[in-house]
C-alpha atoms as a PDB file:
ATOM      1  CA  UNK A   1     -13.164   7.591 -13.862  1.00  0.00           C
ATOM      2  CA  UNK A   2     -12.116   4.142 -15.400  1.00  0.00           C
ATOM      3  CA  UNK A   3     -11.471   1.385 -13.169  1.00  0.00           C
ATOM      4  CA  UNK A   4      -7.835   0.184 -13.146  1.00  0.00           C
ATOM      5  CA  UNK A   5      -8.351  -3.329 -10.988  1.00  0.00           C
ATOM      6  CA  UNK A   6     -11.707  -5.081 -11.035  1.00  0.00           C
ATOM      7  CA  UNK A   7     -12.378  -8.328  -8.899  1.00  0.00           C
ATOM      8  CA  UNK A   8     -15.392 -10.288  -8.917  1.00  0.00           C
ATOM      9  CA  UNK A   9     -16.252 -13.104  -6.534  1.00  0.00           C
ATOM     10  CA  UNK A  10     -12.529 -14.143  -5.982  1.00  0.00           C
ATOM     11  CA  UNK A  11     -11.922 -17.208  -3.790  1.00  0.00           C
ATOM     12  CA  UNK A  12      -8.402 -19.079  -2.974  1.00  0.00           C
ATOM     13  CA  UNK A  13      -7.678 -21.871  -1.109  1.00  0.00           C
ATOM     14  CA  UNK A  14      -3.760 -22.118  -0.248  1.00  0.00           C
ATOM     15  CA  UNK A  15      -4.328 -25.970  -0.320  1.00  0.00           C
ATOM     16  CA  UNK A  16      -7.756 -27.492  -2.050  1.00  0.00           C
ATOM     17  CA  UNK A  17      -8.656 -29.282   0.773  1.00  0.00           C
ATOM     18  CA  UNK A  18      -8.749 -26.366   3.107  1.00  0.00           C
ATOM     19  CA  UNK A  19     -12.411 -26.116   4.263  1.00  0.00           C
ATOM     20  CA  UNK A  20     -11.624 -22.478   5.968  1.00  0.00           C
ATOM     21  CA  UNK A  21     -10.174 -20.467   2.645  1.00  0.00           C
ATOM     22  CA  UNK A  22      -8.118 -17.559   2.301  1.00  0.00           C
ATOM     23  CA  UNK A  23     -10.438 -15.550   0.642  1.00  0.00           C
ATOM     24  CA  UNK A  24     -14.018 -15.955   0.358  1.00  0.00           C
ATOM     25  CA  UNK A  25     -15.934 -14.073  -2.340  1.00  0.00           C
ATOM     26  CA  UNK A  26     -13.914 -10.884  -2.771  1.00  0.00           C
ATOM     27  CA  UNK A  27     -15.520  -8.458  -4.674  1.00  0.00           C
ATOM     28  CA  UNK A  28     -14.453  -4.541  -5.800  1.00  0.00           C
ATOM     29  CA  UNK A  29     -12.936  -2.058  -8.221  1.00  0.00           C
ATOM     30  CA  UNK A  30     -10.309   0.444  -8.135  1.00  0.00           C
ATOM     31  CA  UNK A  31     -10.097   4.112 -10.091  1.00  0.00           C
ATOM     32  CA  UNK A  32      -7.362   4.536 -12.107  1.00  0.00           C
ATOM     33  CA  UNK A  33      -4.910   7.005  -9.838  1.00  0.00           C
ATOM     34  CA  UNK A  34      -6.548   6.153  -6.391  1.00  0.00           C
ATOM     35  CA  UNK A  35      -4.672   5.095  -3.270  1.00  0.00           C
ATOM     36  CA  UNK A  36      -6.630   2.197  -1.505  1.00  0.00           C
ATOM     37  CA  UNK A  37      -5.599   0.587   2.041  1.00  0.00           C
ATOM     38  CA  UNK A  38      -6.275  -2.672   2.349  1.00  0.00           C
ATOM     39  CA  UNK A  39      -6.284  -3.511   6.272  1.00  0.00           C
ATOM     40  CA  UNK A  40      -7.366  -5.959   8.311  1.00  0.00           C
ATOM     41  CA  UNK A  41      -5.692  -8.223  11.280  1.00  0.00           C
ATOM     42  CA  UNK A  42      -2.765 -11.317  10.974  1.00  0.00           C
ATOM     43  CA  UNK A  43      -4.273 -13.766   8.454  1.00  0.00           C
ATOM     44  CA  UNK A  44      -7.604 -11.575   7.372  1.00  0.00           C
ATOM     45  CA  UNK A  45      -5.964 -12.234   3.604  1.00  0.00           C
ATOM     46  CA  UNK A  46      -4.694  -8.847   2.839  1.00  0.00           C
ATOM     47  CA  UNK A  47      -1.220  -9.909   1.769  1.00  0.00           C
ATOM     48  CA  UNK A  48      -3.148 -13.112  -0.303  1.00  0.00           C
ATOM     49  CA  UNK A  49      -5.287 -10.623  -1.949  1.00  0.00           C
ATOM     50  CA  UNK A  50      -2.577  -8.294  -3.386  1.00  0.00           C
ATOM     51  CA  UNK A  51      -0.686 -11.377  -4.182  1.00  0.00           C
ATOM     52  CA  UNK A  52      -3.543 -12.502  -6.317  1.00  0.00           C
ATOM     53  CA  UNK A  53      -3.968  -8.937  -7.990  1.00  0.00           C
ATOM     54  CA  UNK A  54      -0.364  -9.157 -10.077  1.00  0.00           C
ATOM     55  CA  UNK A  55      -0.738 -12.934 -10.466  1.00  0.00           C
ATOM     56  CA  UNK A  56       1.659 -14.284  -8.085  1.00  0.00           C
ATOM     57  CA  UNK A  57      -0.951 -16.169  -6.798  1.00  0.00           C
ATOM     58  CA  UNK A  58      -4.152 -17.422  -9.512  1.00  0.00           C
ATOM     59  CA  UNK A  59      -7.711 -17.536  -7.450  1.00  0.00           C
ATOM     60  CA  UNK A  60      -9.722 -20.821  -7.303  1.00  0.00           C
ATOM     61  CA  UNK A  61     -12.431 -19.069  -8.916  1.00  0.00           C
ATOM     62  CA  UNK A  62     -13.626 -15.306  -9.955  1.00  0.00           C
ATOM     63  CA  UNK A  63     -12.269 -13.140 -12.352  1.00  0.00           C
ATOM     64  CA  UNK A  64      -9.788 -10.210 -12.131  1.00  0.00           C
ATOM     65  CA  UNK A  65      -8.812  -7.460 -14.505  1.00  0.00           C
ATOM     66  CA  UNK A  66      -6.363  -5.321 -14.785  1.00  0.00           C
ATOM     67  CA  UNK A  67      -5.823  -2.943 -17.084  1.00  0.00           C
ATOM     68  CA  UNK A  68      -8.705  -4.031 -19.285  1.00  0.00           C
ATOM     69  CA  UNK A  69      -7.293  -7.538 -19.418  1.00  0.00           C
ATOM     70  CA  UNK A  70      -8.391 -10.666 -17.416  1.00  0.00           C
ATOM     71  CA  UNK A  71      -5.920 -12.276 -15.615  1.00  0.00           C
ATOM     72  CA  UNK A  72      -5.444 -15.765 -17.107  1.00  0.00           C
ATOM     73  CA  UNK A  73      -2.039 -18.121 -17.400  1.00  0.00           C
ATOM     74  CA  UNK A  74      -1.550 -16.566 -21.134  1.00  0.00           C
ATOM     75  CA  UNK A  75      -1.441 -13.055 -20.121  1.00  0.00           C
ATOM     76  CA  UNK A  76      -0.228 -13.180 -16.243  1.00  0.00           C
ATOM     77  CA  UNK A  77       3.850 -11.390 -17.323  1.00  0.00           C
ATOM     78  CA  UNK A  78       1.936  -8.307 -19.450  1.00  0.00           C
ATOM     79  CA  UNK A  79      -0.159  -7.934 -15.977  1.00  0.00           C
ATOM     80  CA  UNK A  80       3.027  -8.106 -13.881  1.00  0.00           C
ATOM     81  CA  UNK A  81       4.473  -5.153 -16.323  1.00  0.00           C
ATOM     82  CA  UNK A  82       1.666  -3.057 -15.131  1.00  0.00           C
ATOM     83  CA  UNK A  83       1.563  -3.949 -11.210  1.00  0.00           C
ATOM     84  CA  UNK A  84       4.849  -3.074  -9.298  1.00  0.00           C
ATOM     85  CA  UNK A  85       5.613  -4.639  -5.307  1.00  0.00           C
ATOM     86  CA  UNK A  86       7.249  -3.387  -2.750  1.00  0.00           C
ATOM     87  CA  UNK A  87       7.421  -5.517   0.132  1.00  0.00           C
ATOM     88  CA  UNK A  88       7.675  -5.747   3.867  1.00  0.00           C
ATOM     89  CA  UNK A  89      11.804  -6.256   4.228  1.00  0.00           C
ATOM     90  CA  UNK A  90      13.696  -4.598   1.489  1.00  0.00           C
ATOM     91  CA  UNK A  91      16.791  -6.518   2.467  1.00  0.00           C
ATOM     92  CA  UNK A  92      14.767  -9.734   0.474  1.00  0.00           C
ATOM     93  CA  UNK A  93      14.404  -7.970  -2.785  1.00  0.00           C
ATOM     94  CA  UNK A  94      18.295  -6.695  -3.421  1.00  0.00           C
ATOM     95  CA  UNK A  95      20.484  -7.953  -5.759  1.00  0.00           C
ATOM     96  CA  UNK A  96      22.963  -5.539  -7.070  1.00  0.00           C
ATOM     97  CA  UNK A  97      26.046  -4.364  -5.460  1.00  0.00           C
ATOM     98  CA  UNK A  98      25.449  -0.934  -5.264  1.00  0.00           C
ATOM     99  CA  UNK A  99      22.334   1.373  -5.213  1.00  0.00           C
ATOM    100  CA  UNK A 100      22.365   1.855  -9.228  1.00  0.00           C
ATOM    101  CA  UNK A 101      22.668  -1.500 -10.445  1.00  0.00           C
ATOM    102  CA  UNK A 102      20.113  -3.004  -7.774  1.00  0.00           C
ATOM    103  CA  UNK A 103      17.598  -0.114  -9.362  1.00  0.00           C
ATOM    104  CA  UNK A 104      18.574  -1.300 -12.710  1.00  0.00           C
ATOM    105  CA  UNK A 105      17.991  -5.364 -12.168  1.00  0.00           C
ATOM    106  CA  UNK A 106      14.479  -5.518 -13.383  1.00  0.00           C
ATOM    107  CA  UNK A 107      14.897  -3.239 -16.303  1.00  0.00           C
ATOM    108  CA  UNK A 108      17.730  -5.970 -17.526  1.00  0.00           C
ATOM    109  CA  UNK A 109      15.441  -8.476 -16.905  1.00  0.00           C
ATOM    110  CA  UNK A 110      12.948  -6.989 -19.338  1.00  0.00           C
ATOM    111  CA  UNK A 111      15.638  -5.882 -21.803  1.00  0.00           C
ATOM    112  CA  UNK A 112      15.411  -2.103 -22.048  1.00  0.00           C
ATOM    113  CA  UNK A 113      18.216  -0.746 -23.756  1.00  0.00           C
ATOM    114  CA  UNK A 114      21.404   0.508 -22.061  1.00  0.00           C
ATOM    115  CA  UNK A 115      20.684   3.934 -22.895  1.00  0.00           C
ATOM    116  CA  UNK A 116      17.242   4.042 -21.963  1.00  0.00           C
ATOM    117  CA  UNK A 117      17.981   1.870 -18.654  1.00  0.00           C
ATOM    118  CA  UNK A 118      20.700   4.854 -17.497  1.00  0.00           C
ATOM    119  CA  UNK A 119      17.626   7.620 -18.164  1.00  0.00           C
ATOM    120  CA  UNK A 120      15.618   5.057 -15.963  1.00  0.00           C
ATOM    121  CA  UNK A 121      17.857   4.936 -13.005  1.00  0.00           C
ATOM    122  CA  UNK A 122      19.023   8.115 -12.910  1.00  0.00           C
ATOM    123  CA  UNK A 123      15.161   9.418 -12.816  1.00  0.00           C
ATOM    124  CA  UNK A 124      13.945   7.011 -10.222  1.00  0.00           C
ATOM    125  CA  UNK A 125      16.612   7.511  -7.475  1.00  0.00           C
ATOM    126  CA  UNK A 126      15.948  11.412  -7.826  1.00  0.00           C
ATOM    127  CA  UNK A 127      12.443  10.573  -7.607  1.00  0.00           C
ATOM    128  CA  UNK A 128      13.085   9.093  -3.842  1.00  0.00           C
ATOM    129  CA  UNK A 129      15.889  11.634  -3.549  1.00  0.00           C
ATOM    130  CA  UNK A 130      18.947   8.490  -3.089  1.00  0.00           C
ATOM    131  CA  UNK A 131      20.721   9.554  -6.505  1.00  0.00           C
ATOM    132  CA  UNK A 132      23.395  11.228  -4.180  1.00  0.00           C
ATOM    133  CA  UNK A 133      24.186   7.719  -3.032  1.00  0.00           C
ATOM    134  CA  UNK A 134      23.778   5.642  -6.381  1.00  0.00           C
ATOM    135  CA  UNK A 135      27.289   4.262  -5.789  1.00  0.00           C
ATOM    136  CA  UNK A 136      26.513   3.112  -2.338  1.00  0.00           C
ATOM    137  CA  UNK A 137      26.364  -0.171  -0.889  1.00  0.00           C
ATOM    138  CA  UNK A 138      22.834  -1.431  -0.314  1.00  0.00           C
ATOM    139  CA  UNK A 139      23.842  -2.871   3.181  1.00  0.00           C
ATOM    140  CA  UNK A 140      25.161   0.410   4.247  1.00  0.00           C
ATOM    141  CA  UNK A 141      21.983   2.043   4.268  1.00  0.00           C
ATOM    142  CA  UNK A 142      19.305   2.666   6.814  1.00  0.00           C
ATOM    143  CA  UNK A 143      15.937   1.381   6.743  1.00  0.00           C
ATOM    144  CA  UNK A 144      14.206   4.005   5.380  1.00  0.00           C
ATOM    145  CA  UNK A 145      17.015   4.756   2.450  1.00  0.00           C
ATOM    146  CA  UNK A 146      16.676   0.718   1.654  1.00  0.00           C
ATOM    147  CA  UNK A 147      12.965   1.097   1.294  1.00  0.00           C
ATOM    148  CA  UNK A 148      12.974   3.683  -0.828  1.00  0.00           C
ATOM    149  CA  UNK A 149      15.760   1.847  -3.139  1.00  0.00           C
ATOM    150  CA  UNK A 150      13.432  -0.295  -3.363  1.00  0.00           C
ATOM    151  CA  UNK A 151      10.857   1.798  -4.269  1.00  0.00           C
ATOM    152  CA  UNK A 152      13.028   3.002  -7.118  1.00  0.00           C
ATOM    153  CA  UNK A 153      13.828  -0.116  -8.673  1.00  0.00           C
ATOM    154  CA  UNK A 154       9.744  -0.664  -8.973  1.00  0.00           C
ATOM    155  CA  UNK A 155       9.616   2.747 -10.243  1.00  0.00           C
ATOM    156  CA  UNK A 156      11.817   2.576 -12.935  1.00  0.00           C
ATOM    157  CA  UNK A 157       9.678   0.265 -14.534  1.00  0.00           C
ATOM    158  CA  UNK A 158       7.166   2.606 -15.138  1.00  0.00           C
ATOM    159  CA  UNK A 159       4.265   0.223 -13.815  1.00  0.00           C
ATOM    160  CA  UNK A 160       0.595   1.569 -13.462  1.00  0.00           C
ATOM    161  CA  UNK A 161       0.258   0.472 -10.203  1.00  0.00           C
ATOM    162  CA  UNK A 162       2.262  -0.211  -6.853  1.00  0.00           C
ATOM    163  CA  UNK A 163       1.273  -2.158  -3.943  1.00  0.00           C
ATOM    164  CA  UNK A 164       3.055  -1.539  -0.898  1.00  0.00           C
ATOM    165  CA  UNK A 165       2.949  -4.906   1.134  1.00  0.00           C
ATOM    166  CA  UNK A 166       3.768  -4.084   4.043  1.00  0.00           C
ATOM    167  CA  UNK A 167       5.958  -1.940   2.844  1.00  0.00           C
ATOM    168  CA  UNK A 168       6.670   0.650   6.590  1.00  0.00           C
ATOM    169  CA  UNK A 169       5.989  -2.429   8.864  1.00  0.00           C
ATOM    170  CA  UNK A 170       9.569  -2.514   9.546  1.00  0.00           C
ATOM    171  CA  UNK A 171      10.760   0.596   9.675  1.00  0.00           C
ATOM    172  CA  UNK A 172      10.734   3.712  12.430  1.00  0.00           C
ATOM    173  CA  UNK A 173       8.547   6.679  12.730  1.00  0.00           C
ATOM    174  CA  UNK A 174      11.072   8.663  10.740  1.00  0.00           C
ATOM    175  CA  UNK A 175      11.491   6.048   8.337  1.00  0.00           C
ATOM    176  CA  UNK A 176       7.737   5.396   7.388  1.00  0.00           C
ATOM    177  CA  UNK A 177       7.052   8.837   6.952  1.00  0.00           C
ATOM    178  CA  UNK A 178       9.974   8.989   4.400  1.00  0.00           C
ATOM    179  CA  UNK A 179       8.385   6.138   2.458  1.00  0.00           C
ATOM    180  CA  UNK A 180       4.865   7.414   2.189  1.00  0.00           C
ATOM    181  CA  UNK A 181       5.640  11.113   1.827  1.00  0.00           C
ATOM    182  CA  UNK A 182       7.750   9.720  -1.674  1.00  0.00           C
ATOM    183  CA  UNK A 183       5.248   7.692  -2.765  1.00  0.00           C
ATOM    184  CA  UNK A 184       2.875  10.635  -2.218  1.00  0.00           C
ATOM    185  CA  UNK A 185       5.413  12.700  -4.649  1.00  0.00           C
ATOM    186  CA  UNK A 186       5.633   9.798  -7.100  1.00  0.00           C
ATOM    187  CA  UNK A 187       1.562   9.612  -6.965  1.00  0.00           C
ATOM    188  CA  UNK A 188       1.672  12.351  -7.775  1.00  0.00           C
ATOM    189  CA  UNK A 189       3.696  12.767 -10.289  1.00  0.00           C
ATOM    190  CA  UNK A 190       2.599  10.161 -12.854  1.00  0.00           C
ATOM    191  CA  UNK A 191      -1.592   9.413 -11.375  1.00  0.00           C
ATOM    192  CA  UNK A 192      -0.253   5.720  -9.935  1.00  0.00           C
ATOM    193  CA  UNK A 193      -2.536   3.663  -8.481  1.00  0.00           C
ATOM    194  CA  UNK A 194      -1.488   2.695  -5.094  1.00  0.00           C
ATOM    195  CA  UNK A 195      -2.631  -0.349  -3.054  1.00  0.00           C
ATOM    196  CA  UNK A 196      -1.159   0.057   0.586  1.00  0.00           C
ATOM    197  CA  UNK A 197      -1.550  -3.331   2.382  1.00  0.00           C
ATOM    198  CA  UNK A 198      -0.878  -2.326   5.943  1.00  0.00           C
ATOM    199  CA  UNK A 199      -1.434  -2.744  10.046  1.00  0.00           C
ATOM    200  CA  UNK A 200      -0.356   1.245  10.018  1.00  0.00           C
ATOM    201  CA  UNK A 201      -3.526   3.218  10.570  1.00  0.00           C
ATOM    202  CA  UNK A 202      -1.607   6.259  10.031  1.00  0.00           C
ATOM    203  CA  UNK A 203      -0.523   4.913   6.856  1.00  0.00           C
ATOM    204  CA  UNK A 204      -4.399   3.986   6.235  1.00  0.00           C
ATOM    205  CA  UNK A 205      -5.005   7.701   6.874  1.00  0.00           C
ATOM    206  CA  UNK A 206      -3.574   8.877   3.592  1.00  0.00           C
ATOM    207  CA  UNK A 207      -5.216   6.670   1.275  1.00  0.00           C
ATOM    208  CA  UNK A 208      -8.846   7.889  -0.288  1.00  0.00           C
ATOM    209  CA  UNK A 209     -10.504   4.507  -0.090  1.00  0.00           C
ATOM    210  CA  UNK A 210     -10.243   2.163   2.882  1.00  0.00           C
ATOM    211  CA  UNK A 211     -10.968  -1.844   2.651  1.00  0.00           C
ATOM    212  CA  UNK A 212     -11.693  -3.817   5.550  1.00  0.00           C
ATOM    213  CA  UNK A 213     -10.572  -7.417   5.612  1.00  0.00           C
ATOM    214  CA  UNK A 214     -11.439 -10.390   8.373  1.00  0.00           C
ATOM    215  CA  UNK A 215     -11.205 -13.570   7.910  1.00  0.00           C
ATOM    216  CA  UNK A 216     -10.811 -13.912   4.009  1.00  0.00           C
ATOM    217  CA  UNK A 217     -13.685 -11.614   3.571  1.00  0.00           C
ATOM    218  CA  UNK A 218     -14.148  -8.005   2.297  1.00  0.00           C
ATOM    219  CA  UNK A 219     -16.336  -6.656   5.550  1.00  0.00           C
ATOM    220  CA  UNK A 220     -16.688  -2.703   5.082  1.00  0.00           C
ATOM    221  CA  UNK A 221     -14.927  -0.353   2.557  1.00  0.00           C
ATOM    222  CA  UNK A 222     -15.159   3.329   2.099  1.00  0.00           C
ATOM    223  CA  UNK A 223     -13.188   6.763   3.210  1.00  0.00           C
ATOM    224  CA  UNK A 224     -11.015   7.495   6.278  1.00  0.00           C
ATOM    225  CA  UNK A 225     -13.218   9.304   7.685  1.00  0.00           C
ATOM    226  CA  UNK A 226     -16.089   6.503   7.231  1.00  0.00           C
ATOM    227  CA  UNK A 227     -13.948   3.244   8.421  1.00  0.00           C
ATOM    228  CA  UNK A 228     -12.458   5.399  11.342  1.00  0.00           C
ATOM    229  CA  UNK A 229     -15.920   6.768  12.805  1.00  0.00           C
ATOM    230  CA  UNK A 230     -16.156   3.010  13.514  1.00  0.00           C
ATOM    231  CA  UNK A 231     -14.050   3.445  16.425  1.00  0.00           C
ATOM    232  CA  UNK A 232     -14.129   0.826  19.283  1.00  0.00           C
ATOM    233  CA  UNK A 233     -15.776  -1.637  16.174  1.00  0.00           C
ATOM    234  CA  UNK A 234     -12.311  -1.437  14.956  1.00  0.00           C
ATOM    235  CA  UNK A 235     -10.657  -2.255  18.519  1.00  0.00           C
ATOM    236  CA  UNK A 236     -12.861  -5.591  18.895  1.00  0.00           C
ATOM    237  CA  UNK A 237     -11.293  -6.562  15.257  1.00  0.00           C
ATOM    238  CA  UNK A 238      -7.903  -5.979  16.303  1.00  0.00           C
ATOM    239  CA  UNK A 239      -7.139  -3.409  14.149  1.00  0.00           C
ATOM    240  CA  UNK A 240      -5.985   0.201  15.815  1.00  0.00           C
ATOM    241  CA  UNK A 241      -7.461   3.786  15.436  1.00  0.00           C
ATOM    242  CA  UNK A 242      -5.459   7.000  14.302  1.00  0.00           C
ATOM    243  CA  UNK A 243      -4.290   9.038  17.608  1.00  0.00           C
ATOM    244  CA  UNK A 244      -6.931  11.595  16.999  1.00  0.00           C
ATOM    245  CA  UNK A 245      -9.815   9.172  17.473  1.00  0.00           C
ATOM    246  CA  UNK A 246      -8.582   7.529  20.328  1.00  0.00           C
ATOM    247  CA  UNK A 247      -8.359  11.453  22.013  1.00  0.00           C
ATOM    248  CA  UNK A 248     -11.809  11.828  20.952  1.00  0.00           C
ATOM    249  CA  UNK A 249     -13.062   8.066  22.912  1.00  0.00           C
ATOM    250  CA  UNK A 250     -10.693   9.422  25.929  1.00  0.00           C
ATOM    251  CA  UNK A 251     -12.592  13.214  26.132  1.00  0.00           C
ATOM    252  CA  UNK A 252     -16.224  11.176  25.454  1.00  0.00           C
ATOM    253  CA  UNK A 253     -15.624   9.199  28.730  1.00  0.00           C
ATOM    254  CA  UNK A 254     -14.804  12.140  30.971  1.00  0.00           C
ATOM    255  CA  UNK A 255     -17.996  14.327  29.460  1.00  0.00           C
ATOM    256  CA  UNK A 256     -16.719  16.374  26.737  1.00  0.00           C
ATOM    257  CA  UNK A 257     -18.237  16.900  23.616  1.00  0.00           C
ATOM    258  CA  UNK A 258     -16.427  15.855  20.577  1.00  0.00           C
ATOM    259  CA  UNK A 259     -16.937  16.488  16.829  1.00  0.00           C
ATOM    260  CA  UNK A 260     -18.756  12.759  15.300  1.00  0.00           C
ATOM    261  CA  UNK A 261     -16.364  13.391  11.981  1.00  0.00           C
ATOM    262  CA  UNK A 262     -13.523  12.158  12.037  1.00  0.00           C
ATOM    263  CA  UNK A 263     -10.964  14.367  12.525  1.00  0.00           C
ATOM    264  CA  UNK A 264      -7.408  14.669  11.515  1.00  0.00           C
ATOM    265  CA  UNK A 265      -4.536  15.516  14.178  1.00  0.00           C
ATOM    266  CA  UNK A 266      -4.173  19.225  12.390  1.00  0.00           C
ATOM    267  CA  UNK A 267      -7.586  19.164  12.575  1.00  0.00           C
ATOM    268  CA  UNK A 268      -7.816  17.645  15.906  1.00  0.00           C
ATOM    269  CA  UNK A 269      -5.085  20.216  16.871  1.00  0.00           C
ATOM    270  CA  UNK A 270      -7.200  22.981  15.298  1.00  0.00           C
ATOM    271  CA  UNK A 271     -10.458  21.972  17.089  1.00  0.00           C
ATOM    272  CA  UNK A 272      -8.983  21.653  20.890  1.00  0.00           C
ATOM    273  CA  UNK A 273      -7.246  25.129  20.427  1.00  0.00           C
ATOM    274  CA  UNK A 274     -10.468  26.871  19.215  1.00  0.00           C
ATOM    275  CA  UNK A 275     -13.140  24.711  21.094  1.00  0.00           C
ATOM    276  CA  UNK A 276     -11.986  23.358  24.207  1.00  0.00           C
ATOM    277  CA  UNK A 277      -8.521  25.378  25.343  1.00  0.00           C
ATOM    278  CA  UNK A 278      -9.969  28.805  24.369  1.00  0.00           C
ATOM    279  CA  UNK A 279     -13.007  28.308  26.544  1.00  0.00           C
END
């Protein structure tokens, strides 16, 4: 499978005299159509790195592609075509009055034609399932409605890729799994590339790919089921573990045996009815 995003030995410094930078030598690919987490405690450069991937930030050295194109001053609006964001407070990114003409702000802003722009809308907000409240005030929504607005105004402009910075941080249980169980649809859908930056490990969970961040530098990658057998690794870097793992490290220390995959909680579920309840 062809690789969608490609970064090689990327390094930024938010101020040149910074002898500590924000990234440090960041290095890997992405398939066309995965979903890759990006995780990684407060100031580990998660948030720098997806900033650097669409161009709103341009690396003090290295080289990234997207698309088949290197990211350069000359090309850095056809890259931001391709690479949609989605970020932490959705409240920051509206502009319209209502639902409909907030969805349809960027697709002005690139000139699509009225007809074409209606099409747009209309399809997006049934994507995230808010076309029953087109006409609705932004502010009258709850958090999980505005995120998905949100949402819809990236997806309208049919990019190849959306990164999600941030993107549940804010919201409630309820309200996160709204967001990712629509971009799962979307996914989906239309093979998007997703890049979830994120302190949700549950969130993690869903993507194929996990990479590790700390301190600027890329310091493990690979699936759920790889980063998460980690376990009290993770702890020391302040990051979290999905609920399953963390019953698996409570039933080690009082002498039961416990499967070394990771598990999910159906599977966790699944594996105390059969194995430990039944006995």
């Amino acid at each position: 499978m062809e690789s969608i995003i490609e970064l090689k030995n990327i390094n930024f410094n938010y101020q040149p005299e910074d002898a500590d930078p924000a990234l440090k030598d960041v290095s890997f690919s992405i398939k066309k159509g995965e979903w890759v987490a990006i995780i990684g405690h407060n100031g580990s450069g998660k948030s720098t790195l997806a900033k650097t991937i669409n161009g709103l930030l341009l690396p003090a050295s290295g080289q990234i592609s997207v698309g088949g194109k290197e990211l350069n001053e000359e090309n850095v609006w056809d890259i931001r075509r391709m690479v949609g964001m989605v970020f932490q407070n959705p409240d920051n990114q509206f502009v319209g009055s209502t639902v409909e003409d907030d969805v349809a702000f960027g697709l002005e802003n690139q000139g699509v034609p009225r007809n074409e722009m209606v099409i747009r809308v209309t399809d997006a907000l049934k994507k995230v399932r808010m076309d029953h409240l087109a006409t609705r005030e932004p502010a009258r929504l709850s958090g999980g409605q505005k995120q998905r607005v949100a949402i819809a105004g990236v997806v309208a402009l049919r990019p190849d890729i959306i990164i999600l910075d941030e993107a549940t941080s804010m919201l409630d249980p309820e309200g996160r799994e709204e967001v990712i169980s629509t971009i799962q649809e979307i996914k989906a859908e239309s093979n998007l590339t997703v890049i979830s930056i994120t302190h949700d490990i549950d969130e993690a969970a869903n993507a194929n790919r996990i990479l590790v961040m700390r301190q600027g530098q890329l310091v493990d990658e690979g699936t759920p089921e790889k980063i998460f057998s980690a376990g009290t690794e993770l702890i020391e870097m302040g990051l979290d573990l999905p609920f399953p793992e963390k019953l698996k490290i409570a039933l080690k220390e009082r002498g039961i045996d416990v499967p070394q995959e990771y598990l999910t909680e159906e599977r966790m579920v699944e594996w105390l009815w059969t194995s430990v309840l039944n006995k």
